[in-house]
PDB file of N, CA and C in Angstrom:
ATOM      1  N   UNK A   1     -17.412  60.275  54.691  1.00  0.00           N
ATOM      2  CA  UNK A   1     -16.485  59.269  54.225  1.00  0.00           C
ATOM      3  C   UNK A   1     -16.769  58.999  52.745  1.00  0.00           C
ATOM      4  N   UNK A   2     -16.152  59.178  52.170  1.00  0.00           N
ATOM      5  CA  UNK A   2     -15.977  58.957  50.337  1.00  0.00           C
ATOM      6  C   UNK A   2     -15.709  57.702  50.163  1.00  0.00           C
ATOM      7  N   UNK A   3     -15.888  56.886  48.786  1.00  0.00           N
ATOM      8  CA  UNK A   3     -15.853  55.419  48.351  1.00  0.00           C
ATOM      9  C   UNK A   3     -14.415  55.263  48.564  1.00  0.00           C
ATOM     10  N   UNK A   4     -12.809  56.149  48.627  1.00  0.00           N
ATOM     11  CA  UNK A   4     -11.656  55.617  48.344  1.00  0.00           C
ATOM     12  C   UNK A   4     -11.446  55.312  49.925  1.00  0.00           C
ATOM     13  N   UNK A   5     -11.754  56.317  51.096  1.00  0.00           N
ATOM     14  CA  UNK A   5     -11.474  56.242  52.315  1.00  0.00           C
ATOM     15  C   UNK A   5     -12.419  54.760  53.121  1.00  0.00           C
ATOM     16  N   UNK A   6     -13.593  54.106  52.462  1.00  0.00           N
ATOM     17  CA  UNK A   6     -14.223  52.866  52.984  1.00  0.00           C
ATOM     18  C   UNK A   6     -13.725  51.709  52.422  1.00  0.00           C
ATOM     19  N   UNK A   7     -12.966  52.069  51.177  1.00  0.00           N
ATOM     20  CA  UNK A   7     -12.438  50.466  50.666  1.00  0.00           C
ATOM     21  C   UNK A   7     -13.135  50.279  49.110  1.00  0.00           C
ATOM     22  N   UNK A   8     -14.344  50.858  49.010  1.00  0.00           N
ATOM     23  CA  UNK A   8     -15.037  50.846  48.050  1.00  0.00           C
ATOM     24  C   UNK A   8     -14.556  50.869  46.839  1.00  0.00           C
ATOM     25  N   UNK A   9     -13.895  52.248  46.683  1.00  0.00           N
ATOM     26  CA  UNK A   9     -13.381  52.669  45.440  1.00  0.00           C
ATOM     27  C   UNK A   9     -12.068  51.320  44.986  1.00  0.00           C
ATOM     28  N   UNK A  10     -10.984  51.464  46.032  1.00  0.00           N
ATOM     29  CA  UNK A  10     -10.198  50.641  45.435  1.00  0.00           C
ATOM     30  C   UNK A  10     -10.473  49.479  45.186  1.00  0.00           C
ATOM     31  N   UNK A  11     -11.820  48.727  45.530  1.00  0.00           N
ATOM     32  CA  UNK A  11     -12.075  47.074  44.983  1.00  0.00           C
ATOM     33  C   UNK A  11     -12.549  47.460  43.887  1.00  0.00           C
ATOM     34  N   UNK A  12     -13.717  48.558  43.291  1.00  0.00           N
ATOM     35  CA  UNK A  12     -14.350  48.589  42.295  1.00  0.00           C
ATOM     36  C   UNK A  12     -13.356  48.984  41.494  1.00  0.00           C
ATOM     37  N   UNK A  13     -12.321  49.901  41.324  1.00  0.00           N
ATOM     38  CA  UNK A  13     -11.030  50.098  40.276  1.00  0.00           C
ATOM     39  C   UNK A  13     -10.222  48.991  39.492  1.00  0.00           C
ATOM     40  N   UNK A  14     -10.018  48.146  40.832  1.00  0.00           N
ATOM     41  CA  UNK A  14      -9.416  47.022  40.779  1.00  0.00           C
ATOM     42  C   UNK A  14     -10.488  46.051  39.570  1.00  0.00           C
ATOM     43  N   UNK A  15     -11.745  45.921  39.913  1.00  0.00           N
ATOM     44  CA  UNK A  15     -12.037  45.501  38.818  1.00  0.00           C
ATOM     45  C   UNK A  15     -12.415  45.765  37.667  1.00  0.00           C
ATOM     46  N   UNK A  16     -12.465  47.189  37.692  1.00  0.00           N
ATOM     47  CA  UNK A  16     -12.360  47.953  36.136  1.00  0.00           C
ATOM     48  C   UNK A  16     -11.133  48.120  35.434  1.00  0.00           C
ATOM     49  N   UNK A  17      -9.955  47.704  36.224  1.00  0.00           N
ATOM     50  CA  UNK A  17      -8.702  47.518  35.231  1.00  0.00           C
ATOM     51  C   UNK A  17      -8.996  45.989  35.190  1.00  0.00           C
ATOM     52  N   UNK A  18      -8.810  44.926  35.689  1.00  0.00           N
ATOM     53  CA  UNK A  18      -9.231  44.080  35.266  1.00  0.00           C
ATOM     54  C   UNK A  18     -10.383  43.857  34.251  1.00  0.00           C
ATOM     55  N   UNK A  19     -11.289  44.449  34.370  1.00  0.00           N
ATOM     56  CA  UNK A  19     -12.362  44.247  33.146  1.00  0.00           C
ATOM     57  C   UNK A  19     -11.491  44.774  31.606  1.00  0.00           C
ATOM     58  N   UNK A  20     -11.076  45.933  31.912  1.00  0.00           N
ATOM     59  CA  UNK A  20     -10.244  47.035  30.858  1.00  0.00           C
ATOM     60  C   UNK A  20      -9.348  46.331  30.367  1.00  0.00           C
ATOM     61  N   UNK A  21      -8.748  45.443  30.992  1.00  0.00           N
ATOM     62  CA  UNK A  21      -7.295  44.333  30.681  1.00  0.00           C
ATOM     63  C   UNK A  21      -8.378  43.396  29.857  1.00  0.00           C
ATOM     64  N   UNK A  22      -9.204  42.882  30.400  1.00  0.00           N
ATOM     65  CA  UNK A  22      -9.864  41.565  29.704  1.00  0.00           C
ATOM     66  C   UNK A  22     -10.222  42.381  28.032  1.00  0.00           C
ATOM     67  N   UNK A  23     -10.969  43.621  28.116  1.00  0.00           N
ATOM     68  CA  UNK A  23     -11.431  43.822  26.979  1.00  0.00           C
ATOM     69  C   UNK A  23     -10.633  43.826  26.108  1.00  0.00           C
ATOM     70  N   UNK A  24      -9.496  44.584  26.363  1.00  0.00           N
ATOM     71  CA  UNK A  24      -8.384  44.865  25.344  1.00  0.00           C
ATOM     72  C   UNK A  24      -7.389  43.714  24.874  1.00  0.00           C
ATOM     73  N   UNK A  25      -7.419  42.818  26.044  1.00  0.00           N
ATOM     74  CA  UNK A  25      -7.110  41.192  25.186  1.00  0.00           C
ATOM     75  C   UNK A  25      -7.937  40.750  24.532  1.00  0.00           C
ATOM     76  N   UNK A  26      -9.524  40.520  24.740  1.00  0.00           N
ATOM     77  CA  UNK A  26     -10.959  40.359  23.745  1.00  0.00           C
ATOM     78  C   UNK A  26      -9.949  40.995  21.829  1.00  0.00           C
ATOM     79  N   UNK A  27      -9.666  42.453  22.422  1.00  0.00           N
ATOM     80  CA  UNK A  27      -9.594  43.226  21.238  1.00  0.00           C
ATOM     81  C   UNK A  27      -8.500  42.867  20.439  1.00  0.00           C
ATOM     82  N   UNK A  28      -7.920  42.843  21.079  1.00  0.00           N
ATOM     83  CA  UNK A  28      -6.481  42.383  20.182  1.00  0.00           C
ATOM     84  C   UNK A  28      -6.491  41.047  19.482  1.00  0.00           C
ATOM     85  N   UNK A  29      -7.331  40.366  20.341  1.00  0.00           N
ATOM     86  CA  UNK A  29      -7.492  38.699  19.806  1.00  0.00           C
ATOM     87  C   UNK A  29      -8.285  38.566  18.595  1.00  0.00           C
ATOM     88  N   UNK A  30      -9.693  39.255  18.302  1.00  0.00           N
ATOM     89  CA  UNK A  30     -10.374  39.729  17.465  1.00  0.00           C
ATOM     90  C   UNK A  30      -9.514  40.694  16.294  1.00  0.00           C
ATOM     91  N   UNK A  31      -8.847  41.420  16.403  1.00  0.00           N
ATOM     92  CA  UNK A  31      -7.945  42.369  15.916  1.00  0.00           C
ATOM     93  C   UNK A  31      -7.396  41.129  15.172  1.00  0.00           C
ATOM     94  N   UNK A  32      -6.246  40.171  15.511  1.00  0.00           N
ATOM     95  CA  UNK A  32      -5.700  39.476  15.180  1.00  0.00           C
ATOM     96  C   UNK A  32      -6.674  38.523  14.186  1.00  0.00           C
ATOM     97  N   UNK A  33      -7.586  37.774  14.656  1.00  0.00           N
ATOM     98  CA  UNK A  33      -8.213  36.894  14.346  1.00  0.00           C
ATOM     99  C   UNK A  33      -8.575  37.689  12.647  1.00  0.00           C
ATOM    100  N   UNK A  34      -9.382  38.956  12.632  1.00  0.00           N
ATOM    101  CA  UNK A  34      -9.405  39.689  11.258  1.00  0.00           C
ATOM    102  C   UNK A  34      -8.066  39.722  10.535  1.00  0.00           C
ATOM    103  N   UNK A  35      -7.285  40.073  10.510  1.00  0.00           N
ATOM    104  CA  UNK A  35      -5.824  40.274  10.214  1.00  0.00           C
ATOM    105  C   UNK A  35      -5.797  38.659   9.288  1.00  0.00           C
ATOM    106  N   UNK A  36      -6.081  37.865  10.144  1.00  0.00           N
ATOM    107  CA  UNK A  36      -5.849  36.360   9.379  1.00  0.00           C
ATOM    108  C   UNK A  36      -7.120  36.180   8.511  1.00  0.00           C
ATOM    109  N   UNK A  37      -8.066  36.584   8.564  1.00  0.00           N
ATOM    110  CA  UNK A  37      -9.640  35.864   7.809  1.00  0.00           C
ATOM    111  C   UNK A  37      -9.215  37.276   6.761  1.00  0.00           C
ATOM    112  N   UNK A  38      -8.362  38.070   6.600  1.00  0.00           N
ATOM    113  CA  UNK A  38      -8.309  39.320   5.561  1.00  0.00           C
ATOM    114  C   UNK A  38      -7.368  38.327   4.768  1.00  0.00           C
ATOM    115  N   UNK A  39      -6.728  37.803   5.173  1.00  0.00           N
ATOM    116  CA  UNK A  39      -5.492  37.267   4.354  1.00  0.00           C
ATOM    117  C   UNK A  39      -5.978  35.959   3.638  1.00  0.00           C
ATOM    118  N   UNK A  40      -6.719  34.885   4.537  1.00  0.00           N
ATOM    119  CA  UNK A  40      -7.410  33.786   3.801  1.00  0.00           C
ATOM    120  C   UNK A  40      -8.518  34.056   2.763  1.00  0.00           C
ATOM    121  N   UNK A  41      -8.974  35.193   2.989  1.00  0.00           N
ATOM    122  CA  UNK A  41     -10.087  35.659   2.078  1.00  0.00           C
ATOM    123  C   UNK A  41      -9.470  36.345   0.555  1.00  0.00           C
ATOM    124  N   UNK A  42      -8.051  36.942   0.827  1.00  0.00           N
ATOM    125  CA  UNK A  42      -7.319  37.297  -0.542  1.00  0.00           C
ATOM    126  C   UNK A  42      -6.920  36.084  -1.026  1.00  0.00           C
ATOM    127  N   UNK A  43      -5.971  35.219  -0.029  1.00  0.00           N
ATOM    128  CA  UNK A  43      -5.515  34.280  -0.707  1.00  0.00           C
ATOM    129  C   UNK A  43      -6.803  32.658  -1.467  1.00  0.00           C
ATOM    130  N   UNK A  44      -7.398  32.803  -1.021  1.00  0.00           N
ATOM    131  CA  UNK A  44      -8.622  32.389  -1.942  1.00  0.00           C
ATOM    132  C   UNK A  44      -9.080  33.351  -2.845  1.00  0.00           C
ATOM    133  N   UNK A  45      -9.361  34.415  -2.552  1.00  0.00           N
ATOM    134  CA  UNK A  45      -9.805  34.981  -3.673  1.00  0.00           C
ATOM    135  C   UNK A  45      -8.731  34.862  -4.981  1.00  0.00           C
ATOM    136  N   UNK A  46      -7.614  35.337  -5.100  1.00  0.00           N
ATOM    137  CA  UNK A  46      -5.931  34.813  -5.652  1.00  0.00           C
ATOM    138  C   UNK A  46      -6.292  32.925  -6.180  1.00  0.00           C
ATOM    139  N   UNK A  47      -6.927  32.452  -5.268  1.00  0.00           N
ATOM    140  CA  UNK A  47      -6.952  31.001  -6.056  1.00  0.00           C
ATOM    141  C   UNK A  47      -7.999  30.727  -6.863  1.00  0.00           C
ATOM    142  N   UNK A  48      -8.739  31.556  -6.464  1.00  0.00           N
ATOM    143  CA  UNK A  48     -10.185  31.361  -7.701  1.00  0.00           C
ATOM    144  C   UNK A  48     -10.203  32.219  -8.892  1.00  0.00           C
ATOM    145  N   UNK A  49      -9.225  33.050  -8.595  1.00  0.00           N
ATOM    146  CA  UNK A  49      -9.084  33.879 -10.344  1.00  0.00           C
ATOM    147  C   UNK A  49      -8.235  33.351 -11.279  1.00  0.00           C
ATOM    148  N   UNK A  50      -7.012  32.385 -10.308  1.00  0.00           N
ATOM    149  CA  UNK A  50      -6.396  31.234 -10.915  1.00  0.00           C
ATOM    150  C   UNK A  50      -7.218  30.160 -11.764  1.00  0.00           C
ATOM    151  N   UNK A  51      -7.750  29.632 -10.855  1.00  0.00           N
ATOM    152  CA  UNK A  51      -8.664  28.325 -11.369  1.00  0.00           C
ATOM    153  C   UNK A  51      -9.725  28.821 -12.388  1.00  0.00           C
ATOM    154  N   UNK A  52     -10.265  30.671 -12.131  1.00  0.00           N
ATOM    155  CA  UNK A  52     -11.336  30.655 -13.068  1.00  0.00           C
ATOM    156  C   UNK A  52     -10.213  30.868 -14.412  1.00  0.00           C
ATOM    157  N   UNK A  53      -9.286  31.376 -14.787  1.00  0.00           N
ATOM    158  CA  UNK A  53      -8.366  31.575 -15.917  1.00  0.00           C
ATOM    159  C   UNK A  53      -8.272  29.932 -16.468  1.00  0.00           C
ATOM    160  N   UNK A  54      -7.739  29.478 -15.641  1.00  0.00           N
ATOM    161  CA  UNK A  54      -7.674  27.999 -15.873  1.00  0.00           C
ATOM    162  C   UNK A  54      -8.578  27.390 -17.063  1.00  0.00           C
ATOM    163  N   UNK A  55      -9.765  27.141 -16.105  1.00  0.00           N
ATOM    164  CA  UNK A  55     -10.821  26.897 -17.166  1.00  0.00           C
ATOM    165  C   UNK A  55     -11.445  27.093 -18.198  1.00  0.00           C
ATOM    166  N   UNK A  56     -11.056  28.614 -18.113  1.00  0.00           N
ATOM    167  CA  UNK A  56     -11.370  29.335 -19.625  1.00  0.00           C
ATOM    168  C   UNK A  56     -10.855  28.725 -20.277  1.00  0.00           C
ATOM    169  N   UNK A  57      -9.439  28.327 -20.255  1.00  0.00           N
ATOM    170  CA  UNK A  57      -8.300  28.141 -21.269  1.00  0.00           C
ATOM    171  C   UNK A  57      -8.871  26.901 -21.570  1.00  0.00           C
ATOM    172  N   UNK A  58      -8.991  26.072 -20.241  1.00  0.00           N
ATOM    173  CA  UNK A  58      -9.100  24.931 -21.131  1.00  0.00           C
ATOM    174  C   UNK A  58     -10.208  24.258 -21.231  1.00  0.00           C
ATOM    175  N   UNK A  59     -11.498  24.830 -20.637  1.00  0.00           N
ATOM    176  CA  UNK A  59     -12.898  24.555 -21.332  1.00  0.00           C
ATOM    177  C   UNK A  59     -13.946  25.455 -21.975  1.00  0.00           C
ATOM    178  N   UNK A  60     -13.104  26.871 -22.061  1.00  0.00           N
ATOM    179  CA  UNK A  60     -13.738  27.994 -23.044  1.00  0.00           C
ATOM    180  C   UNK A  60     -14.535  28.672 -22.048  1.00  0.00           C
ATOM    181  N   UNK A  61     -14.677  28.080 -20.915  1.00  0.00           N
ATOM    182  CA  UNK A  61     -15.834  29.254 -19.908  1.00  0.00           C
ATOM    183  C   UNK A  61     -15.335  28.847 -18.826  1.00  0.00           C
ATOM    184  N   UNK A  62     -15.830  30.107 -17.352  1.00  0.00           N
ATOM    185  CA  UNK A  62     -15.503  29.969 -16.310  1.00  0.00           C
ATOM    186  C   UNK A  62     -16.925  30.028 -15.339  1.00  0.00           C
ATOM    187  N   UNK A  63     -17.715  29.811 -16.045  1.00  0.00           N
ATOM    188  CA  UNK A  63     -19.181  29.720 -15.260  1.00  0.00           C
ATOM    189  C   UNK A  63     -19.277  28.550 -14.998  1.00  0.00           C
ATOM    190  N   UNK A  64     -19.685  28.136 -13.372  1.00  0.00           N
ATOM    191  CA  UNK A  64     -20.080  26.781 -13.072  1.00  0.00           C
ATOM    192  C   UNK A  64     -21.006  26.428 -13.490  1.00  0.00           C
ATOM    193  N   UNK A  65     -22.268  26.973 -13.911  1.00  0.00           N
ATOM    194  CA  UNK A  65     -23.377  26.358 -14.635  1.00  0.00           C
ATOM    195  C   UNK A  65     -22.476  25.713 -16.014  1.00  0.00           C
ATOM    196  N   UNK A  66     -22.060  26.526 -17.002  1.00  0.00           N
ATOM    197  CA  UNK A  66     -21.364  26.067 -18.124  1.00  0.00           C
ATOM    198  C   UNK A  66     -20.399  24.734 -18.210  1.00  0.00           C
ATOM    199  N   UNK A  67     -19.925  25.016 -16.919  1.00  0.00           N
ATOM    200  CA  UNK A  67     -18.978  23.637 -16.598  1.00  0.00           C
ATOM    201  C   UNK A  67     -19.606  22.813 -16.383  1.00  0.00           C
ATOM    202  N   UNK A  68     -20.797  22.992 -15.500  1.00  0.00           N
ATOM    203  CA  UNK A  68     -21.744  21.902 -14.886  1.00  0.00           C
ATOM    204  C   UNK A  68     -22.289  20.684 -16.285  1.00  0.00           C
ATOM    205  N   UNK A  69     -22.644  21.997 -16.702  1.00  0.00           N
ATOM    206  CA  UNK A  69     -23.403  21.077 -18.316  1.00  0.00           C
ATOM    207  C   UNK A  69     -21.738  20.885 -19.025  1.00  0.00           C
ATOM    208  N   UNK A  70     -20.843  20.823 -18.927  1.00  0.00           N
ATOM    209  CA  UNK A  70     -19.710  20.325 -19.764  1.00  0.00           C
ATOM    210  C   UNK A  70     -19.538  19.226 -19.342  1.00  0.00           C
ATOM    211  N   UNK A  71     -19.623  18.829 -17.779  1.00  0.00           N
ATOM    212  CA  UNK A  71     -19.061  17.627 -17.260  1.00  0.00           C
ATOM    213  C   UNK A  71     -20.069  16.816 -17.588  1.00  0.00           C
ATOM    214  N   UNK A  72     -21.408  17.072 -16.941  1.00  0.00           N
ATOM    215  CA  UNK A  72     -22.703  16.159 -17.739  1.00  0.00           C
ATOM    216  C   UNK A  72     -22.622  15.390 -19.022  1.00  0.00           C
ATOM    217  N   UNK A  73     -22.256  16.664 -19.913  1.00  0.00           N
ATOM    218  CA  UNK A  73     -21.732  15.987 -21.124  1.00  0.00           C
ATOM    219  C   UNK A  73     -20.846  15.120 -21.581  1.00  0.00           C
ATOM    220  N   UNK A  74     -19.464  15.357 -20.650  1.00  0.00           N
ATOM    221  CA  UNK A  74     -18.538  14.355 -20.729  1.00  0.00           C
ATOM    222  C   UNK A  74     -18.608  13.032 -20.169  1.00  0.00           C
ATOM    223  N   UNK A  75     -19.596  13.139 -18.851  1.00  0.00           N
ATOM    224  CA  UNK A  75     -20.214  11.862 -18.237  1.00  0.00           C
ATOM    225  C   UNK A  75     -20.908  11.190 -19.305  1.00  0.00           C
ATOM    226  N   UNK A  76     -21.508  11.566 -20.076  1.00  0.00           N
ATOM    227  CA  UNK A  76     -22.849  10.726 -20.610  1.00  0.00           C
ATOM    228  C   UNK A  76     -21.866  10.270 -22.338  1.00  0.00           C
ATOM    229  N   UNK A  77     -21.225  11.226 -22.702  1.00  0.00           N
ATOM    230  CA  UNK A  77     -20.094  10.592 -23.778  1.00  0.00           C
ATOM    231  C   UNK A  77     -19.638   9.568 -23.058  1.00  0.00           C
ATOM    232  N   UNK A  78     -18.630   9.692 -21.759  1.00  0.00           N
ATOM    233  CA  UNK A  78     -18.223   8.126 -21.315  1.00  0.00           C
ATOM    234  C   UNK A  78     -19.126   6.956 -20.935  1.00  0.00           C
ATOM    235  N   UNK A  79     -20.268   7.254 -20.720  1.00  0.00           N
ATOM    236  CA  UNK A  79     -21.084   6.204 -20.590  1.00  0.00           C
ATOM    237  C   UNK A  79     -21.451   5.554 -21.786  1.00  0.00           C
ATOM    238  N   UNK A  80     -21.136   6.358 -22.706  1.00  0.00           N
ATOM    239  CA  UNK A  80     -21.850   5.934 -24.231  1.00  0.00           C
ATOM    240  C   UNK A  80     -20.537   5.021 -24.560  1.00  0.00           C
ATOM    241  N   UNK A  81     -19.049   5.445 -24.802  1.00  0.00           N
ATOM    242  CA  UNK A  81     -17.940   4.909 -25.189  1.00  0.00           C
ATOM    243  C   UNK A  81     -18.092   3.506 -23.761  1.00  0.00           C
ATOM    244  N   UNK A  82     -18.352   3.565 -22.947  1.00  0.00           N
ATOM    245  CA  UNK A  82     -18.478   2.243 -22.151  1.00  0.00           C
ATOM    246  C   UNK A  82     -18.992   1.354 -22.688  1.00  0.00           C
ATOM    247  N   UNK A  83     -20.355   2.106 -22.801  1.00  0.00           N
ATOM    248  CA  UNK A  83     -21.331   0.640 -23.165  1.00  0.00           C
ATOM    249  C   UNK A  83     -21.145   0.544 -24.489  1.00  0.00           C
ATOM    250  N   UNK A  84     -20.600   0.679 -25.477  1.00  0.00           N
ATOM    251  CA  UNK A  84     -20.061   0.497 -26.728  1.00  0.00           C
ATOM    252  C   UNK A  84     -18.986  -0.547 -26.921  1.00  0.00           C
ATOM    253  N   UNK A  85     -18.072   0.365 -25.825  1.00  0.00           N
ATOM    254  CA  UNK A  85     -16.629  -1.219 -25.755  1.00  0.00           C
ATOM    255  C   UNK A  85     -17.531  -2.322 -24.870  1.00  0.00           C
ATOM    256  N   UNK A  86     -18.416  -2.375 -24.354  1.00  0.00           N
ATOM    257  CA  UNK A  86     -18.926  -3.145 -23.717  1.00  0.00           C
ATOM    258  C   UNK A  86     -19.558  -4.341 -24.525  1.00  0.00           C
ATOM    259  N   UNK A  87     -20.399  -4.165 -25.023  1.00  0.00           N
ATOM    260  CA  UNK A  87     -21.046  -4.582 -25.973  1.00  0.00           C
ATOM    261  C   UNK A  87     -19.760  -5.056 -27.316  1.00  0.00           C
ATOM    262  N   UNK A  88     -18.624  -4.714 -27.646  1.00  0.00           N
ATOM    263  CA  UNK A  88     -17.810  -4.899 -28.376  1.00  0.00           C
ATOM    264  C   UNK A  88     -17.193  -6.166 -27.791  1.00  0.00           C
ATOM    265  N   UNK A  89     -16.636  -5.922 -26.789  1.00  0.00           N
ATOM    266  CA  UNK A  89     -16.372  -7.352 -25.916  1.00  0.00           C
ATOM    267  C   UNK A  89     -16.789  -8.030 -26.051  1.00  0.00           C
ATOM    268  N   UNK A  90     -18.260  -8.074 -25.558  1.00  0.00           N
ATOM    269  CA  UNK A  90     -19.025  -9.721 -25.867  1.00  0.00           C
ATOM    270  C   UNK A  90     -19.252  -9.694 -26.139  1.00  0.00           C
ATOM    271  N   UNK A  91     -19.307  -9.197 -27.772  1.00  0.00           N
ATOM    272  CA  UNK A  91     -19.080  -9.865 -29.803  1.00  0.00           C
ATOM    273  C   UNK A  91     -18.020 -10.473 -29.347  1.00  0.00           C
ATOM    274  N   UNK A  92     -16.984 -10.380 -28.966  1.00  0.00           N
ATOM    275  CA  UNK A  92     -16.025 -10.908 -29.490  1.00  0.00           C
ATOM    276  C   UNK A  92     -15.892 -11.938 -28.503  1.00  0.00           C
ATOM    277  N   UNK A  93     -15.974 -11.912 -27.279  1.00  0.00           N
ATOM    278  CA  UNK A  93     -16.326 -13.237 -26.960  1.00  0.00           C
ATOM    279  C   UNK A  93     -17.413 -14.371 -27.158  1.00  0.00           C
ATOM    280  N   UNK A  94     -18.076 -13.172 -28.062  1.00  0.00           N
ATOM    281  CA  UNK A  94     -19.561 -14.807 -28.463  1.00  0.00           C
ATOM    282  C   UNK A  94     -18.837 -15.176 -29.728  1.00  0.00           C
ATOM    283  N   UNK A  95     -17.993 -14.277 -30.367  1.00  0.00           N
ATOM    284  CA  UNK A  95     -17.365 -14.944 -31.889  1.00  0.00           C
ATOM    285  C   UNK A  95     -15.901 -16.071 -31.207  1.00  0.00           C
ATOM    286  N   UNK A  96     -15.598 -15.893 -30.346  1.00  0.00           N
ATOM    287  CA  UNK A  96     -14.306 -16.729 -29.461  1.00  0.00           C
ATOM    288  C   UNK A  96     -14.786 -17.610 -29.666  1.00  0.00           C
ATOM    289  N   UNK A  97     -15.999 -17.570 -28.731  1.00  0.00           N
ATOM    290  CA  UNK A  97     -17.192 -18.957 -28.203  1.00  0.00           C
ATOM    291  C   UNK A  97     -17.388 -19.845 -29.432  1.00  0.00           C
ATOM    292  N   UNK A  98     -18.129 -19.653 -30.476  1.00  0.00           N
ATOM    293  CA  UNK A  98     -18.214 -19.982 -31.537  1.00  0.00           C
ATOM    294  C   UNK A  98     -17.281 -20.408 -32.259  1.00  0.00           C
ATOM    295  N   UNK A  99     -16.273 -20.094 -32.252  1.00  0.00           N
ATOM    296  CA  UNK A  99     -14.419 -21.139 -32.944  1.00  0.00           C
ATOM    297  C   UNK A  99     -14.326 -21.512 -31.959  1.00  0.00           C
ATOM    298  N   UNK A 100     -14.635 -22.136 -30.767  1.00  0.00           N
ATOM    299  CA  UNK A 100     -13.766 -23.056 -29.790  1.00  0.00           C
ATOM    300  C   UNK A 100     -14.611 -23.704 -29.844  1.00  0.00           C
ATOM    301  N   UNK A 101     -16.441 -23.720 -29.969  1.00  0.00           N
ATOM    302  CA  UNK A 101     -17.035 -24.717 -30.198  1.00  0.00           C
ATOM    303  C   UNK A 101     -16.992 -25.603 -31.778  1.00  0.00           C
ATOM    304  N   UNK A 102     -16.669 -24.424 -33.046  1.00  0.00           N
ATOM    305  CA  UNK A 102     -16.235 -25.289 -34.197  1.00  0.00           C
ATOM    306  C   UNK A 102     -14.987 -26.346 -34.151  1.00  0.00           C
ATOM    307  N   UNK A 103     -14.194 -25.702 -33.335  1.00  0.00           N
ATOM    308  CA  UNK A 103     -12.618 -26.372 -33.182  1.00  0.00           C
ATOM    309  C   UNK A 103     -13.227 -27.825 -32.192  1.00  0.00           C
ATOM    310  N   UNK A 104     -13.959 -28.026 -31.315  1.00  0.00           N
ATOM    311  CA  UNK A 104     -14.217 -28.744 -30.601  1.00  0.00           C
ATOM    312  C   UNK A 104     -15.225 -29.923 -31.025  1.00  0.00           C
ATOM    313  N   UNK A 105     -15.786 -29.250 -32.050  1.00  0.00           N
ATOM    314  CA  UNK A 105     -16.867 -29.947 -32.768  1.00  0.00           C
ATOM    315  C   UNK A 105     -16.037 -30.995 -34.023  1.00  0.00           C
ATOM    316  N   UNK A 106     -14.972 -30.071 -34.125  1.00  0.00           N
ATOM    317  CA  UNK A 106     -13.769 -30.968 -35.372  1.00  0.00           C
ATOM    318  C   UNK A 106     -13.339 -32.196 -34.963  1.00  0.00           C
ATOM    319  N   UNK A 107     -13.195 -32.452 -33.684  1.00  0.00           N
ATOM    320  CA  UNK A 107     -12.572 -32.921 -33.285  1.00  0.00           C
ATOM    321  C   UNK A 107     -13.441 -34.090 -32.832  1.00  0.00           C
TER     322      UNK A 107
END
């Protein structure tokens, strides 16, 4: 008696097309899944040759170190122009202070 004439063969077939079905959906899904991470990976790549052009133009380099120390720089200029108008302010409110106490003193 052979595995097809006891029953054998046709359960074990049965689940090698079933396994064979599962893999080849596995494959196609994977198949697919690349197909999309090929396309997000151009279309970023497409946005970073954008943005690096960008920057050239308009901060002379496209190296993040270079930028890094550009923004540093621009941070610590605005901190400087802060505390400058800062300090400008209250001059001018201690010189306010000072004519509202002469004006008050006139009186």
């Amino acid at each position: 008696m052979n595995n097809t004439q006891n029953g054998f063969g046709n359960n074990q077939d049965v689940q090698l097309e079933q396994e064979l079905a599962n893999l080849r959906n596995q494959y196609e899904q994977l198949r697919d899944q690349k197909v999309r991470t090929e396309q997000q990976v151009a279309d970023l790549s497409s946005r970073l040759d954008a943005l690096k052009e960008q920057a050239q133009a308009e901060y002379g380099t496209s190296d993040p170190a270079e930028l890094q120390a550009l923004l540093q720089k621009k941070r610590q200029e605005n901190e400087q122009v802060v505390a400058e108008y800062s300090q400008h302010v209250r001059k001018i409110q201690a010189d306010l202070a000072a004519v509202e106490n002469r004006v008050d003193g006139d009186q």
